[in-house]
PDB file of N, CA and C in Angstrom:
ATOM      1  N   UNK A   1      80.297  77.608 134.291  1.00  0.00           N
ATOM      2  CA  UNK A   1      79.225  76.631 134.422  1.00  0.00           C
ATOM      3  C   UNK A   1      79.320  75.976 135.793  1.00  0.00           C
ATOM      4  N   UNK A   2      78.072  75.934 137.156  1.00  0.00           N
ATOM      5  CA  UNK A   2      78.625  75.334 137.605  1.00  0.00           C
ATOM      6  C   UNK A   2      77.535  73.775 138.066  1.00  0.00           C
ATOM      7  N   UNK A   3      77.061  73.382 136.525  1.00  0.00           N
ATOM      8  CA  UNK A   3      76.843  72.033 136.695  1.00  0.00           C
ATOM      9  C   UNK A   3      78.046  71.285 136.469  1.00  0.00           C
ATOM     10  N   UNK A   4      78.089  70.058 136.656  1.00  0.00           N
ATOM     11  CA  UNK A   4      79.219  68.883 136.332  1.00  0.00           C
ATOM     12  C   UNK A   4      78.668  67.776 136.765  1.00  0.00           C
ATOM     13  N   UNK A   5      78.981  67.143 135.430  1.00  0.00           N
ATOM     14  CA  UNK A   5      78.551  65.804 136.009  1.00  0.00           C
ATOM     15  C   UNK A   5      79.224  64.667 135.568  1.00  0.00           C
ATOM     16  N   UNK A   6      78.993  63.737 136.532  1.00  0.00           N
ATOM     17  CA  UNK A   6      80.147  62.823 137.036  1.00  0.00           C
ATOM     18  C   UNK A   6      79.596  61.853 137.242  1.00  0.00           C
ATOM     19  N   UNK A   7      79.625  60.900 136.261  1.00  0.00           N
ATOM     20  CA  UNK A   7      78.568  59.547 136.110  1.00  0.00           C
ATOM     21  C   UNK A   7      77.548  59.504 136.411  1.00  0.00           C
ATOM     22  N   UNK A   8      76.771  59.295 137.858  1.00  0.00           N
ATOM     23  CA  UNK A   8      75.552  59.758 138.025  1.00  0.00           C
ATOM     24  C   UNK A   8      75.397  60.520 138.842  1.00  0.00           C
ATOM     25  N   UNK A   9      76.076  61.679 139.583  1.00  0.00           N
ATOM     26  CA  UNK A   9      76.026  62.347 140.159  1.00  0.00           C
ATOM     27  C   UNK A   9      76.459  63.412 139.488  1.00  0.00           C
ATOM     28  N   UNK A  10      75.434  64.706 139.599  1.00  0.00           N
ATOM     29  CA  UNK A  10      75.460  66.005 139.272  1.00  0.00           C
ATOM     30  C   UNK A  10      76.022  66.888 140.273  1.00  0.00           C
ATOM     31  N   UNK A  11      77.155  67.519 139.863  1.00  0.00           N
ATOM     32  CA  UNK A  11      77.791  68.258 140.927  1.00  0.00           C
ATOM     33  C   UNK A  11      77.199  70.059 140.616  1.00  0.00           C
ATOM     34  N   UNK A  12      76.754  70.786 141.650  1.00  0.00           N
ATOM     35  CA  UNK A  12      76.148  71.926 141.962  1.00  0.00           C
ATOM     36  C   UNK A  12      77.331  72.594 142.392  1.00  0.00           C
ATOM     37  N   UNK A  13      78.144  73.632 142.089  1.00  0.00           N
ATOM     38  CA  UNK A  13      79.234  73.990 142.838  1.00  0.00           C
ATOM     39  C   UNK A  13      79.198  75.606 142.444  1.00  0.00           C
ATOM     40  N   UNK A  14      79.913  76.026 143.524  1.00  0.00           N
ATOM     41  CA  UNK A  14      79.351  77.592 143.572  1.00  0.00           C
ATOM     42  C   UNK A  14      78.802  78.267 143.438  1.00  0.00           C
ATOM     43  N   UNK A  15      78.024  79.217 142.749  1.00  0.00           N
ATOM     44  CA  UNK A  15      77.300  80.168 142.300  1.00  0.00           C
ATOM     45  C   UNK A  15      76.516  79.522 141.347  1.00  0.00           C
ATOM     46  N   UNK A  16      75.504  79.003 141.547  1.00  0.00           N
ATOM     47  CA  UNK A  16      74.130  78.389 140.424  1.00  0.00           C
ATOM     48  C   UNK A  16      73.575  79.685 139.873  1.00  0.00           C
ATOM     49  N   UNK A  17      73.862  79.926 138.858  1.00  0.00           N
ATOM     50  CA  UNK A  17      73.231  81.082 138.001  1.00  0.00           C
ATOM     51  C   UNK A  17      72.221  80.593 136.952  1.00  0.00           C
ATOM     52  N   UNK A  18      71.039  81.504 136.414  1.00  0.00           N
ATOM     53  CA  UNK A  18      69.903  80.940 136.175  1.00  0.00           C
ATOM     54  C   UNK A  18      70.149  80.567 134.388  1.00  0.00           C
ATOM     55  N   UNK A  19      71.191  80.720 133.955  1.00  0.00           N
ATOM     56  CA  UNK A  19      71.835  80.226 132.679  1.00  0.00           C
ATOM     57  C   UNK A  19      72.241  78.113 133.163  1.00  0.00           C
ATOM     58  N   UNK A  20      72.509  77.963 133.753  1.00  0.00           N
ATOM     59  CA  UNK A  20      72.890  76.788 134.525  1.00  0.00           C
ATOM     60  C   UNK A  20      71.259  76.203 135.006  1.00  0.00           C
ATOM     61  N   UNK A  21      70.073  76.758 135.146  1.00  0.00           N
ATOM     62  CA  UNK A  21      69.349  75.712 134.843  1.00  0.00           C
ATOM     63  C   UNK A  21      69.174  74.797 133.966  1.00  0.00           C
ATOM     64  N   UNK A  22      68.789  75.417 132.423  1.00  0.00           N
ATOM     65  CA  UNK A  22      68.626  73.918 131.551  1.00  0.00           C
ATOM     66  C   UNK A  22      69.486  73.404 131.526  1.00  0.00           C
ATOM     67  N   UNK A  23      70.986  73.337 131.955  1.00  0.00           N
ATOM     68  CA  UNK A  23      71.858  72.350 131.649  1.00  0.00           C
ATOM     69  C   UNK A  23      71.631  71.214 132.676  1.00  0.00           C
ATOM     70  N   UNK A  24      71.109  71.772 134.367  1.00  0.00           N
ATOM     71  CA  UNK A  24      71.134  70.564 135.105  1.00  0.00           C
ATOM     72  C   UNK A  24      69.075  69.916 135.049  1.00  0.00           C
ATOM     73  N   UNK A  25      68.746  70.688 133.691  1.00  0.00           N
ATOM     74  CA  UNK A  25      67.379  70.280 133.599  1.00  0.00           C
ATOM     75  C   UNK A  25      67.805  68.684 132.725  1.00  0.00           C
ATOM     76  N   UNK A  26      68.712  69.100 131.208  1.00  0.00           N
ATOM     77  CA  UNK A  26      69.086  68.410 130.808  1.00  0.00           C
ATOM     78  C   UNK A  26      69.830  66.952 131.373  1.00  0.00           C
ATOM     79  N   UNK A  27      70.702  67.499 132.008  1.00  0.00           N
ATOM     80  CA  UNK A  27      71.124  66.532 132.853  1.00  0.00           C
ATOM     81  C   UNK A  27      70.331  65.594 133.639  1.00  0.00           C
ATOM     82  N   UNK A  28      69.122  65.883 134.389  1.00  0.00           N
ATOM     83  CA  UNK A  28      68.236  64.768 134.598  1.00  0.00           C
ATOM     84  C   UNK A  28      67.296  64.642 134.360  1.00  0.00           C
ATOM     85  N   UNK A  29      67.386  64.690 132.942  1.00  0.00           N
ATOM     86  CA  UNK A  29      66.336  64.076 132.188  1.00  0.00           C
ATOM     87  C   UNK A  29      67.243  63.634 131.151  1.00  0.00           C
ATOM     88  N   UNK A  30      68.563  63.161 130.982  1.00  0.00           N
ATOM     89  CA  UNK A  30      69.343  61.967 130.443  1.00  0.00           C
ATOM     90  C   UNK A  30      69.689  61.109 131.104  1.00  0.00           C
ATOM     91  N   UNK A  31      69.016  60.583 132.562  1.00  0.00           N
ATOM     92  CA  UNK A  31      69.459  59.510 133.611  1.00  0.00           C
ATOM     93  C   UNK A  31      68.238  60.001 134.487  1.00  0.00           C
ATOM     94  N   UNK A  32      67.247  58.974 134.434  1.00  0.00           N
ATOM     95  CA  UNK A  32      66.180  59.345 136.160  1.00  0.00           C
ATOM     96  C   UNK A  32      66.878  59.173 137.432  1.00  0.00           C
ATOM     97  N   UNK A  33      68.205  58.438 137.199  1.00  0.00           N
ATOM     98  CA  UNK A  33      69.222  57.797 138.578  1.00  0.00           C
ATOM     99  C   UNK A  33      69.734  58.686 139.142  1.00  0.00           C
ATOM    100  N   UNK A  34      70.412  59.703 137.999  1.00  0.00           N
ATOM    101  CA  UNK A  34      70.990  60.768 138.720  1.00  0.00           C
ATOM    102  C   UNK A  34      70.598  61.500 140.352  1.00  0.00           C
ATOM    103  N   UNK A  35      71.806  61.626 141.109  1.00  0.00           N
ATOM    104  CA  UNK A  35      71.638  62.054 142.558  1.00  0.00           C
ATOM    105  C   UNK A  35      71.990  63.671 142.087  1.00  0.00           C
ATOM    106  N   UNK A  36      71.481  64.357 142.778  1.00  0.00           N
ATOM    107  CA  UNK A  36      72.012  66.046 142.494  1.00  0.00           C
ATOM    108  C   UNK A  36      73.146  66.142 143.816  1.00  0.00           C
ATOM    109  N   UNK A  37      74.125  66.305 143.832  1.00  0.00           N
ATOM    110  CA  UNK A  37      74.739  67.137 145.231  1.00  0.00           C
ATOM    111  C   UNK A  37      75.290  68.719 145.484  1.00  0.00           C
ATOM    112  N   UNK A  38      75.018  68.870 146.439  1.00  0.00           N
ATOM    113  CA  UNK A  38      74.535  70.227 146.257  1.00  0.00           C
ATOM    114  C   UNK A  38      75.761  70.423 147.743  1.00  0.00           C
ATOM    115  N   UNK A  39      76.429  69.439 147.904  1.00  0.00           N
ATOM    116  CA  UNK A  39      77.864  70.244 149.029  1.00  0.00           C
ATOM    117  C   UNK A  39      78.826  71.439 148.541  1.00  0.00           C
ATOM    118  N   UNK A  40      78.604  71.798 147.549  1.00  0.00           N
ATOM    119  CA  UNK A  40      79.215  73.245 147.001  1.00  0.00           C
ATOM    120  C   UNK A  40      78.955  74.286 146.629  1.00  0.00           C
ATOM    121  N   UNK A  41      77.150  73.932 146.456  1.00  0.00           N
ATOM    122  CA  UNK A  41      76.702  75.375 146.280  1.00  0.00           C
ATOM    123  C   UNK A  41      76.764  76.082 147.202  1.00  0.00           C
ATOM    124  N   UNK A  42      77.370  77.785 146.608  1.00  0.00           N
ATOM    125  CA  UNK A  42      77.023  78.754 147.372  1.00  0.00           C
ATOM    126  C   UNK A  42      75.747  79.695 147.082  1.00  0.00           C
ATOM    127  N   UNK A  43      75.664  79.911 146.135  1.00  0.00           N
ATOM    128  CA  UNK A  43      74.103  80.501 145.975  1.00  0.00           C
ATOM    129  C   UNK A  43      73.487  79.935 144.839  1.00  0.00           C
ATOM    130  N   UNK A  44      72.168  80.388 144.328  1.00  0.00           N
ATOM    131  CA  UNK A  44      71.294  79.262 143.738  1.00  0.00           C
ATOM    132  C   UNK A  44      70.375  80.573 143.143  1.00  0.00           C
ATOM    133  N   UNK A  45      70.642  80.546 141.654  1.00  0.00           N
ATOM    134  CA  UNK A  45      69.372  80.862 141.194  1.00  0.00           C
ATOM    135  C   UNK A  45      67.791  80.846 141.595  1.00  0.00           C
ATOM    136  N   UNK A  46      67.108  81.303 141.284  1.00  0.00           N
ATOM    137  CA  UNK A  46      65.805  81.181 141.701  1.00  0.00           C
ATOM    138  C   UNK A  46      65.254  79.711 140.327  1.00  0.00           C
ATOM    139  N   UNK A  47      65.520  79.712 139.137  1.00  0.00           N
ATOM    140  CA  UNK A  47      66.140  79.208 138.440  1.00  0.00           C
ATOM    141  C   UNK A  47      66.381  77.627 138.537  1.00  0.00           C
ATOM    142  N   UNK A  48      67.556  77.771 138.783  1.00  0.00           N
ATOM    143  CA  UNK A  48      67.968  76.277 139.399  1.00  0.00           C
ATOM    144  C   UNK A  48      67.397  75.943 140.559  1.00  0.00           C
ATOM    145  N   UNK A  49      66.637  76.251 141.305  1.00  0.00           N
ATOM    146  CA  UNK A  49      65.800  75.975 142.507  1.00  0.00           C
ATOM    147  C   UNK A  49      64.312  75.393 142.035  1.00  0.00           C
ATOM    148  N   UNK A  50      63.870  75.718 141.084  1.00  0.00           N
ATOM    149  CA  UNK A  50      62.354  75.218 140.488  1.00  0.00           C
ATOM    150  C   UNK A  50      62.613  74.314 139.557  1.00  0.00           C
ATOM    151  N   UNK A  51      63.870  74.181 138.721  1.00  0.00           N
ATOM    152  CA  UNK A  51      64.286  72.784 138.442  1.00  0.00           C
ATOM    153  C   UNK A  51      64.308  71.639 139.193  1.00  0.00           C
ATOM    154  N   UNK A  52      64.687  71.809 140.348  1.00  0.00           N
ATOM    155  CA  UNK A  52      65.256  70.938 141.359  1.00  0.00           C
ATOM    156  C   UNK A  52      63.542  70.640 142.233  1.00  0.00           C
ATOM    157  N   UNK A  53      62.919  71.845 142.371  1.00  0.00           N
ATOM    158  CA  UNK A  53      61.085  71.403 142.931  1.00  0.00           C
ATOM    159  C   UNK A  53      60.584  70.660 141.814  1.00  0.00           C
ATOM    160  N   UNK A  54      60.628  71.466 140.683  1.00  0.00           N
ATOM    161  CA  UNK A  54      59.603  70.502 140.158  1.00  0.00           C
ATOM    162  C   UNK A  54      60.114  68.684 139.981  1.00  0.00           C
ATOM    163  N   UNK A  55      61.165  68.781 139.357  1.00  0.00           N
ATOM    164  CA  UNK A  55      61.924  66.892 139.261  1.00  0.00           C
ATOM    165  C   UNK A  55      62.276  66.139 140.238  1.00  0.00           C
ATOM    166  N   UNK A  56      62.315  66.940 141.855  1.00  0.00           N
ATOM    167  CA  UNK A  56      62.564  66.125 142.877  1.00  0.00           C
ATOM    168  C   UNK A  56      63.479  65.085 142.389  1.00  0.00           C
ATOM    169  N   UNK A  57      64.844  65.651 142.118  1.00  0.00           N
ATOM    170  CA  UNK A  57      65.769  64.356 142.167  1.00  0.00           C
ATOM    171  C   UNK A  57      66.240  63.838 143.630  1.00  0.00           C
ATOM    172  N   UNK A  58      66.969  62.297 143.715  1.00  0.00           N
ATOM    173  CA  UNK A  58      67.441  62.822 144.732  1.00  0.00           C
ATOM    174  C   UNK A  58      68.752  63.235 144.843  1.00  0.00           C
ATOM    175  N   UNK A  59      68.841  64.149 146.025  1.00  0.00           N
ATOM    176  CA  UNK A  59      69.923  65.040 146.424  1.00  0.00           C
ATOM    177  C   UNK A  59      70.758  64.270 147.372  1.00  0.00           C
ATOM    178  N   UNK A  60      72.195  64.707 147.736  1.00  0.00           N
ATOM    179  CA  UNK A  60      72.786  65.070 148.879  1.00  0.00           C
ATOM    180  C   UNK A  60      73.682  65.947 149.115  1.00  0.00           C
ATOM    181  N   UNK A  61      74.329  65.738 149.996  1.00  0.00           N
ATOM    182  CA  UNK A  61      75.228  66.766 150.517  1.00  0.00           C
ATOM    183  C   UNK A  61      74.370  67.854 151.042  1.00  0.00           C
ATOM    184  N   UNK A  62      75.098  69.056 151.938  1.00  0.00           N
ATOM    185  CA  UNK A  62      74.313  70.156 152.874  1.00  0.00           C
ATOM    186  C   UNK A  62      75.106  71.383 151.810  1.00  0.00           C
ATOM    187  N   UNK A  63      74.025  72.143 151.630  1.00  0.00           N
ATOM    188  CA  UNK A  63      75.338  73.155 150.617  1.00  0.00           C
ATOM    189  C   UNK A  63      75.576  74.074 151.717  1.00  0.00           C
ATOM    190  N   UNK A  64      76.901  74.887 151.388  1.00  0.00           N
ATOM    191  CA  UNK A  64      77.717  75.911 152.141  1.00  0.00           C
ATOM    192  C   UNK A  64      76.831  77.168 152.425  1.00  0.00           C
ATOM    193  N   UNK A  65      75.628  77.380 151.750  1.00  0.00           N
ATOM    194  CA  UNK A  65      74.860  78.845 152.275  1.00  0.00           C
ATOM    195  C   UNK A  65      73.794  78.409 153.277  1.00  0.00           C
ATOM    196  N   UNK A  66      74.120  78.747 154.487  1.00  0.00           N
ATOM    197  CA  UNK A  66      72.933  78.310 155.567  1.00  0.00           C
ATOM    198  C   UNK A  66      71.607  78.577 155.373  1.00  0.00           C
ATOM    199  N   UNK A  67      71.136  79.677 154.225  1.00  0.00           N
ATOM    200  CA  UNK A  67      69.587  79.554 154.030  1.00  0.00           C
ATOM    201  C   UNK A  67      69.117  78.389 153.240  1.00  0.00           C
ATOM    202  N   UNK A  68      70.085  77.746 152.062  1.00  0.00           N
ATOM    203  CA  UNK A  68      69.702  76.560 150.948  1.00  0.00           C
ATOM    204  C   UNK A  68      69.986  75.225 152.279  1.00  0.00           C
ATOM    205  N   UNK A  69      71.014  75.453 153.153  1.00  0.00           N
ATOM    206  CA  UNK A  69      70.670  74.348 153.604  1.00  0.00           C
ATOM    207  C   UNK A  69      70.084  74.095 154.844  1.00  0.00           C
ATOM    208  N   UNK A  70      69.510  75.290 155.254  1.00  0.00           N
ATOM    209  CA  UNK A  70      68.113  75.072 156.465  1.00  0.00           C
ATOM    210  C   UNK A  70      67.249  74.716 155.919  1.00  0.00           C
ATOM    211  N   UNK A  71      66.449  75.737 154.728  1.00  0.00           N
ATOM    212  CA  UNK A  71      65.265  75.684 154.438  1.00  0.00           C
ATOM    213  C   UNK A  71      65.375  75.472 153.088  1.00  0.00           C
ATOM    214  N   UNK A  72      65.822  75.418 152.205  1.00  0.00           N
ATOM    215  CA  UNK A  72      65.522  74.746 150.539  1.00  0.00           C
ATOM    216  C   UNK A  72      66.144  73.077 150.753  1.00  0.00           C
ATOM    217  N   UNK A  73      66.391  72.992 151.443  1.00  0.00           N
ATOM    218  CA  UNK A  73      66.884  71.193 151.160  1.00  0.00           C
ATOM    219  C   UNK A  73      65.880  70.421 151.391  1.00  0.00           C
ATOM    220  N   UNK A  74      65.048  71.288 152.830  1.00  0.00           N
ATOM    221  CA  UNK A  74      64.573  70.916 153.186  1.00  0.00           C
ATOM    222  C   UNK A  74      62.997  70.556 152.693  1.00  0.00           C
ATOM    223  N   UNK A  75      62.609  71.755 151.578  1.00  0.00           N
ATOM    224  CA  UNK A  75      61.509  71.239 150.787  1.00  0.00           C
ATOM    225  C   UNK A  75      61.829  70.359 149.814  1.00  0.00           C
ATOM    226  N   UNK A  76      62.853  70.054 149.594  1.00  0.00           N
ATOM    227  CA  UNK A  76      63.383  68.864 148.517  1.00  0.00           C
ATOM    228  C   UNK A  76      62.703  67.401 149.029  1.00  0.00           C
ATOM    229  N   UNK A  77      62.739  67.492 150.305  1.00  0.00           N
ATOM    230  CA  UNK A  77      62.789  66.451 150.839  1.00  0.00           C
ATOM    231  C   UNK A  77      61.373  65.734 151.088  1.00  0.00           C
TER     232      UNK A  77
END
């Protein structure tokens, strides 16, 4: 699994596989506060990526794969 979460911050860490969406769907939508951080992902479902468009949480951290963090952070934003 690589949601985790940690009071109000949802930790994204390594390999986001598309089984690991509803859990970080779940996850914020039991707290609107929740921040997503995303300093550990290495790759990202297609999946966990349209979770994250459609709920616009907010995020931080830069994740470790230079395409999520040129250009997908950047439509988060």
């Amino acid at each position: 699994m690589s949601v985790r979460v940690e009071g109000e911050v949802i930790l994204l860490v390594g390999r986001c596989q598309a089984e690991d969406a509803e859990a970080l769907l779940v996850a914020l939508q039991e707290s609107a506060a929740r921040i997503v951080d995303l300093a550990e992902v290495q790759r990202m479902h297609l999946a966990v990526a349209q979770v994250l468009l459609a709920v616009r949480p907010t995020v931080q951290g830069s994740p470790t794969n230079a395409f999520l963090a040129r250009y997908f952070v950047n439509l988060l934003q």
